[in-house]
C-alpha atoms as a PDB file:
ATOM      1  CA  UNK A   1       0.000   0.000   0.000  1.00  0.00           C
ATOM      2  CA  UNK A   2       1.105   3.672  -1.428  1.00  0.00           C
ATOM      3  CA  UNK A   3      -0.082   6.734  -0.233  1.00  0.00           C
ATOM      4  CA  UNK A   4       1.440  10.248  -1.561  1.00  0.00           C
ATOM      5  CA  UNK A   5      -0.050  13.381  -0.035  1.00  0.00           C
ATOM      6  CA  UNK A   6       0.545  16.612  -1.442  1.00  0.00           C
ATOM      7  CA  UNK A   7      -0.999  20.326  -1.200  1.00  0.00           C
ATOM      8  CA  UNK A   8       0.282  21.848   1.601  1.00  0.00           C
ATOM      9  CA  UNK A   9       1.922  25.227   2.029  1.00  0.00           C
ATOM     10  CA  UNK A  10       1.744  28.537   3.241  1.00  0.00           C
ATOM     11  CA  UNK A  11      -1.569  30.767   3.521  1.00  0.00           C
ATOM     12  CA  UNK A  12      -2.666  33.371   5.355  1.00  0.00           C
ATOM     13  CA  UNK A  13      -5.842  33.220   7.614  1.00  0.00           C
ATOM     14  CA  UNK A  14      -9.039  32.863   5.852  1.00  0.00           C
ATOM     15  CA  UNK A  15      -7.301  31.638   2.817  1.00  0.00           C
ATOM     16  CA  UNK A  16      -8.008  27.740   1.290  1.00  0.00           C
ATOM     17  CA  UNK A  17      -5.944  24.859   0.446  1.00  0.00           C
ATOM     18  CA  UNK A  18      -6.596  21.162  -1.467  1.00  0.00           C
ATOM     19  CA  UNK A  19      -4.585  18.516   0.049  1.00  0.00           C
ATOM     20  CA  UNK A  20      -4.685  15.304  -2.454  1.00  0.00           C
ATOM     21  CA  UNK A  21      -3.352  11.530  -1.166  1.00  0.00           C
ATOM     22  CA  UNK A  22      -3.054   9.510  -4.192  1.00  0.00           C
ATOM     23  CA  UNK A  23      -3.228   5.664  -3.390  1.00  0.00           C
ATOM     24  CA  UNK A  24      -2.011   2.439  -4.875  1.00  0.00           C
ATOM     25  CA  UNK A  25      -2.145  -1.182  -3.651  1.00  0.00           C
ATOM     26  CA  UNK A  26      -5.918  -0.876  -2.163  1.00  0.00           C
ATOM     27  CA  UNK A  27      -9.276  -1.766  -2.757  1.00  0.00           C
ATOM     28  CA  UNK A  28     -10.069   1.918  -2.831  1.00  0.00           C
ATOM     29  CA  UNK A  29     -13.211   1.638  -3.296  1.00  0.00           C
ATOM     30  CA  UNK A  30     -14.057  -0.249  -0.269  1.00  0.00           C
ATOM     31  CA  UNK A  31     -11.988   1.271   2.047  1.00  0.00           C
ATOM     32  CA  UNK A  32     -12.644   4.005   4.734  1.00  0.00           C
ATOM     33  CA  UNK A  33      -9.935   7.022   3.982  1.00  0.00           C
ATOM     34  CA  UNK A  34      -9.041   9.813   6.868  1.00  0.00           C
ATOM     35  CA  UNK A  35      -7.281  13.050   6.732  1.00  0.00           C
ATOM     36  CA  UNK A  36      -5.599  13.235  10.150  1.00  0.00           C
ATOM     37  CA  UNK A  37      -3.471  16.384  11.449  1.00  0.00           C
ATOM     38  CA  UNK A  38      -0.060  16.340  14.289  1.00  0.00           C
ATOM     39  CA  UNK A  39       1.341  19.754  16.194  1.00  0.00           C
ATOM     40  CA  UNK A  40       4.572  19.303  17.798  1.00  0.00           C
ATOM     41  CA  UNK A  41       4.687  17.786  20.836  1.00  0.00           C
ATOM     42  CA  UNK A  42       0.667  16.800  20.209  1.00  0.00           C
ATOM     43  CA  UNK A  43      -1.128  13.744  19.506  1.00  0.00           C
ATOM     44  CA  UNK A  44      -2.359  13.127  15.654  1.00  0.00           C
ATOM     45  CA  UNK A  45      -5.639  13.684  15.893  1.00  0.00           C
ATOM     46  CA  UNK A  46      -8.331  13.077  13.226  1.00  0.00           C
ATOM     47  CA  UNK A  47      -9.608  15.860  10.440  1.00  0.00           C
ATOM     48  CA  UNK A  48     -12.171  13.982   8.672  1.00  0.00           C
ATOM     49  CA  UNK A  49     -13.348  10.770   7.124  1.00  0.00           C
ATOM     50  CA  UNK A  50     -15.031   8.816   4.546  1.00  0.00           C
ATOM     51  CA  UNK A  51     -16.062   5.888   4.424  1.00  0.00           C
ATOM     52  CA  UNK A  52     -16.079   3.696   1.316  1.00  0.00           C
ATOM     53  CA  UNK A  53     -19.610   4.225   0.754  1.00  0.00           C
ATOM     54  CA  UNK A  54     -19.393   7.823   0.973  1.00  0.00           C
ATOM     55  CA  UNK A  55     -20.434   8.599   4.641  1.00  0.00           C
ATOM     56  CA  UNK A  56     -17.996  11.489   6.035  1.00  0.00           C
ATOM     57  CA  UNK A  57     -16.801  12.670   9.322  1.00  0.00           C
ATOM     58  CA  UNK A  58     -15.202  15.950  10.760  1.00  0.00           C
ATOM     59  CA  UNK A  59     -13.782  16.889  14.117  1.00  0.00           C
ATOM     60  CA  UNK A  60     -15.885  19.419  14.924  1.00  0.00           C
ATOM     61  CA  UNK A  61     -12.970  22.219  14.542  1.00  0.00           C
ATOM     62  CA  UNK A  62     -13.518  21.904  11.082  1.00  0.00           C
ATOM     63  CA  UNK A  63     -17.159  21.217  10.089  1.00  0.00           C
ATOM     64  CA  UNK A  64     -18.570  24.067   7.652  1.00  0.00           C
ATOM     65  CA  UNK A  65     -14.854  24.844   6.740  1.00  0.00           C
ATOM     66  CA  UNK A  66     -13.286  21.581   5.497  1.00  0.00           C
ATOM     67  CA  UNK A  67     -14.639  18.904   3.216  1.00  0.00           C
ATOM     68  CA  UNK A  68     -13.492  15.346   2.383  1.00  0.00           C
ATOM     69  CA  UNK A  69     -14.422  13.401  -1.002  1.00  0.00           C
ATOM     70  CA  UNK A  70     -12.803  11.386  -3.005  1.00  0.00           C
ATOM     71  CA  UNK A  71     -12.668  10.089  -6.654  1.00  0.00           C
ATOM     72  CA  UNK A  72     -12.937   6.452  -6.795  1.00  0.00           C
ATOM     73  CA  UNK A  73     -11.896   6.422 -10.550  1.00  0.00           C
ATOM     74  CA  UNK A  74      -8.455   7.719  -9.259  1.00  0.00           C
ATOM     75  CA  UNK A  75      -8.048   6.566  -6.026  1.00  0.00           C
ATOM     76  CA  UNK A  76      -7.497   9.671  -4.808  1.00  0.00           C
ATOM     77  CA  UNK A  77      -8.958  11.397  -1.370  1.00  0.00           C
ATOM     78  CA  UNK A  78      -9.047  15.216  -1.234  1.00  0.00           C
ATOM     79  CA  UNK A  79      -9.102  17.788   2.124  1.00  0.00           C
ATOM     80  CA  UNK A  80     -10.796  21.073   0.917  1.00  0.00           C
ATOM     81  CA  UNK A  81     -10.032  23.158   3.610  1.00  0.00           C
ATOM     82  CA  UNK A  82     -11.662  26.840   3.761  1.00  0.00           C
ATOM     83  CA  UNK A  83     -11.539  30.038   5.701  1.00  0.00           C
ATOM     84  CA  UNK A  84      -8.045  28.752   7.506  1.00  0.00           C
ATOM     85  CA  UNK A  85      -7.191  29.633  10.849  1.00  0.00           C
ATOM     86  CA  UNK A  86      -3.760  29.618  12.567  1.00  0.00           C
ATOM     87  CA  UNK A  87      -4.762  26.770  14.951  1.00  0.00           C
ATOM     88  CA  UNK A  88      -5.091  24.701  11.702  1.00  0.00           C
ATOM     89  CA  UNK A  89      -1.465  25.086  11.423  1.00  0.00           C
ATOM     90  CA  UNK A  90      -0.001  21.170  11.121  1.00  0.00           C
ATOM     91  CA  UNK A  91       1.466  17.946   9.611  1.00  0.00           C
ATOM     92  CA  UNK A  92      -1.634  16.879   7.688  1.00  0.00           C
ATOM     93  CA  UNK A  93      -0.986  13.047   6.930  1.00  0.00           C
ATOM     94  CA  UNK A  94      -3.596  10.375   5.117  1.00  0.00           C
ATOM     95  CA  UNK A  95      -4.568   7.431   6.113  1.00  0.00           C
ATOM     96  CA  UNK A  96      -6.089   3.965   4.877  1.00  0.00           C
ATOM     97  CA  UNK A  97      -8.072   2.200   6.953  1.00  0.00           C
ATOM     98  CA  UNK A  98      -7.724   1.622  10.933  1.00  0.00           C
ATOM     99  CA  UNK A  99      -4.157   0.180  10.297  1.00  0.00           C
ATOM    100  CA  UNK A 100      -0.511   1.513   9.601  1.00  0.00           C
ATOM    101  CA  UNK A 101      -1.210   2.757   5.754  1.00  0.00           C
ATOM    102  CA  UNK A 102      -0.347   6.548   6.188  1.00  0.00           C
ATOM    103  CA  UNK A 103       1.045   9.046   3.313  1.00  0.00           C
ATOM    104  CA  UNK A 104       4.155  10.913   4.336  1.00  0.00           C
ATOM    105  CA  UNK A 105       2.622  14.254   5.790  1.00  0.00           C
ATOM    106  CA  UNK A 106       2.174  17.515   4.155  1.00  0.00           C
ATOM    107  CA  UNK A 107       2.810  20.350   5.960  1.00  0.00           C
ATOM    108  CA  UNK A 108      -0.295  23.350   6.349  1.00  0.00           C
ATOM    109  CA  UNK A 109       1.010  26.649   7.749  1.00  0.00           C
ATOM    110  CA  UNK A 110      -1.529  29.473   8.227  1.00  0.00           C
ATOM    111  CA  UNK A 111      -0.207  32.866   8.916  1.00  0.00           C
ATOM    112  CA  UNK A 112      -2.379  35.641  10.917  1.00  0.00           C
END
């Protein structure tokens, strides 16, 4: 199992990103997918998630201003992530399933 996230970068506050993990090696289709986010010295914590059927999830920090989907046809999730605040500032990694399949971490910095 692959994962490759990419999108991060630098943005001021109020500002949007798209954070993309491209996948190989999985039944894609079937499996739930999970945009998780670390601080230093913090736990990883969970972002949102989608199931394989379509059913998403958000920490409530980020419901009305993020949005997961995916595109099944590319095995590809996606983290639209609006009006960005400081405190989103992280390591934003993807995950597959409940196991050890993470992407390598894309770092989100949002300035004030």
């Amino acid at each position: 199992v692959q994962l490759q996230a990419s999108g991060g970068g630098l943005v001021q506050a109020g500002g949007s990103l798209r954070l993309s993990c491209a996948t190989s090696g999985l039944i894609f289709g079937f499996t739930i997918m999970g945009w998780y986010r670390q601080i230093p010295g913090k736990q990883r914590e969970l972002v949102a998630s989608i199931t394989g059927g379509g059913t998403t999830n958000y920490a409530d920090a980020v419901k009305g201003r993020f949005s997961i989907s995916k595109d099944n046809t590319k095995a590809t999730v996606y983290l639209d992530m609006n009006n960005l605040r400081p405190e989103d500032t992280a390591v934003y990694y993807c995950r597959a399933g409940l196991g050890d399949d993470w992407g390598q971490g894309t770092l989100v910095a949002v300035s004030s």
